[in-house]
N, C-alpha and C. Protein backbone atom coordinates (compact mmCIF):
# COMPACT_ATOMS: atom_id res chain seq x y z
N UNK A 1 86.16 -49.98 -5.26
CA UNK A 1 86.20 -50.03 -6.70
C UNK A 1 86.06 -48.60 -7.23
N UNK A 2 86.79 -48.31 -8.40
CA UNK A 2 86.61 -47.06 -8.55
C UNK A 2 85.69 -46.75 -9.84
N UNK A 3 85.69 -45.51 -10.32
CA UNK A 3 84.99 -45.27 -11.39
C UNK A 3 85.54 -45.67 -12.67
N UNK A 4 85.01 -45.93 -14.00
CA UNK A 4 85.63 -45.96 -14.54
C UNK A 4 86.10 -44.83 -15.44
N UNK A 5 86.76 -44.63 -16.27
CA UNK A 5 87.78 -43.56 -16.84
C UNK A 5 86.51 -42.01 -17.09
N UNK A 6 85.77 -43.37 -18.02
CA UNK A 6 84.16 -42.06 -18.79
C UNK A 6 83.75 -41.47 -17.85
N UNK A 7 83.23 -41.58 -16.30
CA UNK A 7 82.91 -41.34 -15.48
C UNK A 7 83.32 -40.29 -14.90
N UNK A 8 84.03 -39.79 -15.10
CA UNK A 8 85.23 -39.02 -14.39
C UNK A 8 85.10 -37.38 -15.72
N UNK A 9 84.09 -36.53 -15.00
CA UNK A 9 83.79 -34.87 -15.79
C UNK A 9 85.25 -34.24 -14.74
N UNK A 10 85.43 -33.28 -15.98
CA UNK A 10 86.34 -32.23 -16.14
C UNK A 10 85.68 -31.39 -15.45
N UNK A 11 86.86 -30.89 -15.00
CA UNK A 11 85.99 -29.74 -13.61
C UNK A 11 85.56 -28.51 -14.68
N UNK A 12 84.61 -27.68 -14.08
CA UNK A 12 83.67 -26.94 -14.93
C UNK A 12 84.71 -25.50 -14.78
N UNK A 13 84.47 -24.90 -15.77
CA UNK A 13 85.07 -23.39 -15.80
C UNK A 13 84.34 -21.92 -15.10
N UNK A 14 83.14 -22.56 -15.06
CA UNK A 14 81.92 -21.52 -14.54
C UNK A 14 81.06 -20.78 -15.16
N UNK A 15 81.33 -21.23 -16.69
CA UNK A 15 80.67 -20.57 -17.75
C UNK A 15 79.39 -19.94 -17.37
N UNK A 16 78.35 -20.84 -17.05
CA UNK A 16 77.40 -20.53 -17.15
C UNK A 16 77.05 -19.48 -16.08
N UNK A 17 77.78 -19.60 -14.65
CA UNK A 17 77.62 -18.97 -14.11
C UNK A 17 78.03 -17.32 -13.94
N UNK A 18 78.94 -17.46 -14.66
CA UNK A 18 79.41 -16.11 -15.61
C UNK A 18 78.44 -15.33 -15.87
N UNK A 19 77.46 -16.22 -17.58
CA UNK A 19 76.73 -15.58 -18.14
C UNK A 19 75.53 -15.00 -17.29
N UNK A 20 75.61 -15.67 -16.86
CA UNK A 20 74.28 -15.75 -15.82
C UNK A 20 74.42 -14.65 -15.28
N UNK A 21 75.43 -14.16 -14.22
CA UNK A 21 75.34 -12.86 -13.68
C UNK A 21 76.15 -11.43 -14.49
N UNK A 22 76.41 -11.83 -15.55
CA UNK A 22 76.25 -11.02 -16.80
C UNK A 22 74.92 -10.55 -16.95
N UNK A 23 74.45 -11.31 -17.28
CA UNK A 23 72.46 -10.86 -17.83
C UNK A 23 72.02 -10.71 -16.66
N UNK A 24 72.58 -10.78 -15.40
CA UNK A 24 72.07 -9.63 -14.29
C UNK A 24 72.23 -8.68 -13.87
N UNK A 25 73.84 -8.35 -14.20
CA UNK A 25 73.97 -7.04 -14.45
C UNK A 25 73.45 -5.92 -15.40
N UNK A 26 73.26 -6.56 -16.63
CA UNK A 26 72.31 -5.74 -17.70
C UNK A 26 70.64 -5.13 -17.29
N UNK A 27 70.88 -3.48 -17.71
CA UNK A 27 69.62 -3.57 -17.79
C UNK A 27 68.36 -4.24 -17.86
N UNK A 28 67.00 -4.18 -17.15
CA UNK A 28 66.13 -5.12 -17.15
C UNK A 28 65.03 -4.99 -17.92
N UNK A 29 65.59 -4.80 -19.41
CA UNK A 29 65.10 -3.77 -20.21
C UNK A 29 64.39 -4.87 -21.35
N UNK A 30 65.51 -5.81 -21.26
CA UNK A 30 65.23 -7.25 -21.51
C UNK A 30 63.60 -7.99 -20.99
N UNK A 31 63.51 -7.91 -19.98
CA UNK A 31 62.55 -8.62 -19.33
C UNK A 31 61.35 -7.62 -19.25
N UNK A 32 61.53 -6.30 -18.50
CA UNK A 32 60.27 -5.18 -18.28
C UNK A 32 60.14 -4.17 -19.26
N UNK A 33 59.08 -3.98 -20.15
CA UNK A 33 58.87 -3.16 -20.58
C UNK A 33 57.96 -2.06 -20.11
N UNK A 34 58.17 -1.13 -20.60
CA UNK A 34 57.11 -0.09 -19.94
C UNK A 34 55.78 0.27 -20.79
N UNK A 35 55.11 -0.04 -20.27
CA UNK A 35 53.36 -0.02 -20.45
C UNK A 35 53.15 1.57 -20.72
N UNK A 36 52.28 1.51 -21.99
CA UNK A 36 51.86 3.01 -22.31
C UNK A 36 50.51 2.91 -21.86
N UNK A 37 50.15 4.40 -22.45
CA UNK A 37 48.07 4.13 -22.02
C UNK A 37 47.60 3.31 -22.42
N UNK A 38 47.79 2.53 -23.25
CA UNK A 38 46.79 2.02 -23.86
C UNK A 38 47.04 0.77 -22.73
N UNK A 39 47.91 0.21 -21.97
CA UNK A 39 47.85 -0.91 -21.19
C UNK A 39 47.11 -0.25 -19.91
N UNK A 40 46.86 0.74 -19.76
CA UNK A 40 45.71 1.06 -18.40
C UNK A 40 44.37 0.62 -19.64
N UNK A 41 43.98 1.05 -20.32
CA UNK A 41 42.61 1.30 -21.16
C UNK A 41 42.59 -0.35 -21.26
N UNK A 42 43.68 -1.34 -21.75
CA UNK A 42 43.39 -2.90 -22.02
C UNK A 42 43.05 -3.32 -20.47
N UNK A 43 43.18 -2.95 -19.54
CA UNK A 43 43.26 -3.18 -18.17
C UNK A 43 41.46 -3.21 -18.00
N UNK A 44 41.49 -1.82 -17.90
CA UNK A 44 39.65 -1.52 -18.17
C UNK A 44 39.05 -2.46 -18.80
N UNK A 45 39.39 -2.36 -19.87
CA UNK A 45 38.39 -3.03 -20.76
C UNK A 45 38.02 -4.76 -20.44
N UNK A 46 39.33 -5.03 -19.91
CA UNK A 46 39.29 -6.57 -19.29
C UNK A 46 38.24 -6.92 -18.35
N UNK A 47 38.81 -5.79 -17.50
CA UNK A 47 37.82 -5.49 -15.57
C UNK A 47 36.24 -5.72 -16.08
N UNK A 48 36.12 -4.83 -17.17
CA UNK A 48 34.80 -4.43 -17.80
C UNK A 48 33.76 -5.81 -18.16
N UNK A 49 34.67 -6.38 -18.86
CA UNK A 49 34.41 -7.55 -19.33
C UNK A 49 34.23 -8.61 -18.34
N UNK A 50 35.14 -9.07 -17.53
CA UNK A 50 35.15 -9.91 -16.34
C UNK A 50 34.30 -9.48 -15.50
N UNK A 51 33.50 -8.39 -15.03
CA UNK A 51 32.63 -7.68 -14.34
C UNK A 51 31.29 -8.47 -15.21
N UNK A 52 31.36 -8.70 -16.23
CA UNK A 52 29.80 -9.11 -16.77
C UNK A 52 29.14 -7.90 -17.67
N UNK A 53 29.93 -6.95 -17.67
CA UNK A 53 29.20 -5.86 -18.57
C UNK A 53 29.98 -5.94 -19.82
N UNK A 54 28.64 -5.60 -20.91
CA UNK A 54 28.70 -5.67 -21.63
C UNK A 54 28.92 -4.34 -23.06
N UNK A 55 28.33 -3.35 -22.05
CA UNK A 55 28.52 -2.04 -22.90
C UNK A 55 29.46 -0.90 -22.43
């Protein structure tokens, strides 16, 4: 018995897979930013804190 008509997808074009390694070729400038001082000093201050000290 076969499928019926609805059943039956159109073969895909690859779109997505396109985009996809599009936005992998792009810079990852998107995703990583680069941390100034002040993200070492928020770093500290965390450690500091999670350590139990308080001053």
């Amino acid at each position: 018995m076969s499928r019926h008509l609805a059943d039956h997808r159109a073969r895909s074009t690859g779109a997505r897979v396109k985009h996809f390694l599009r936005l992998s070729r792009t810079p990852r400038d998107t995703w990583l930013r680069a941390r100034g001082a002040s993200g070492a000093a928020r770093l500290v201050q965390f450690l500091r804190i999670e350590r139990g000290r308080t001053v």
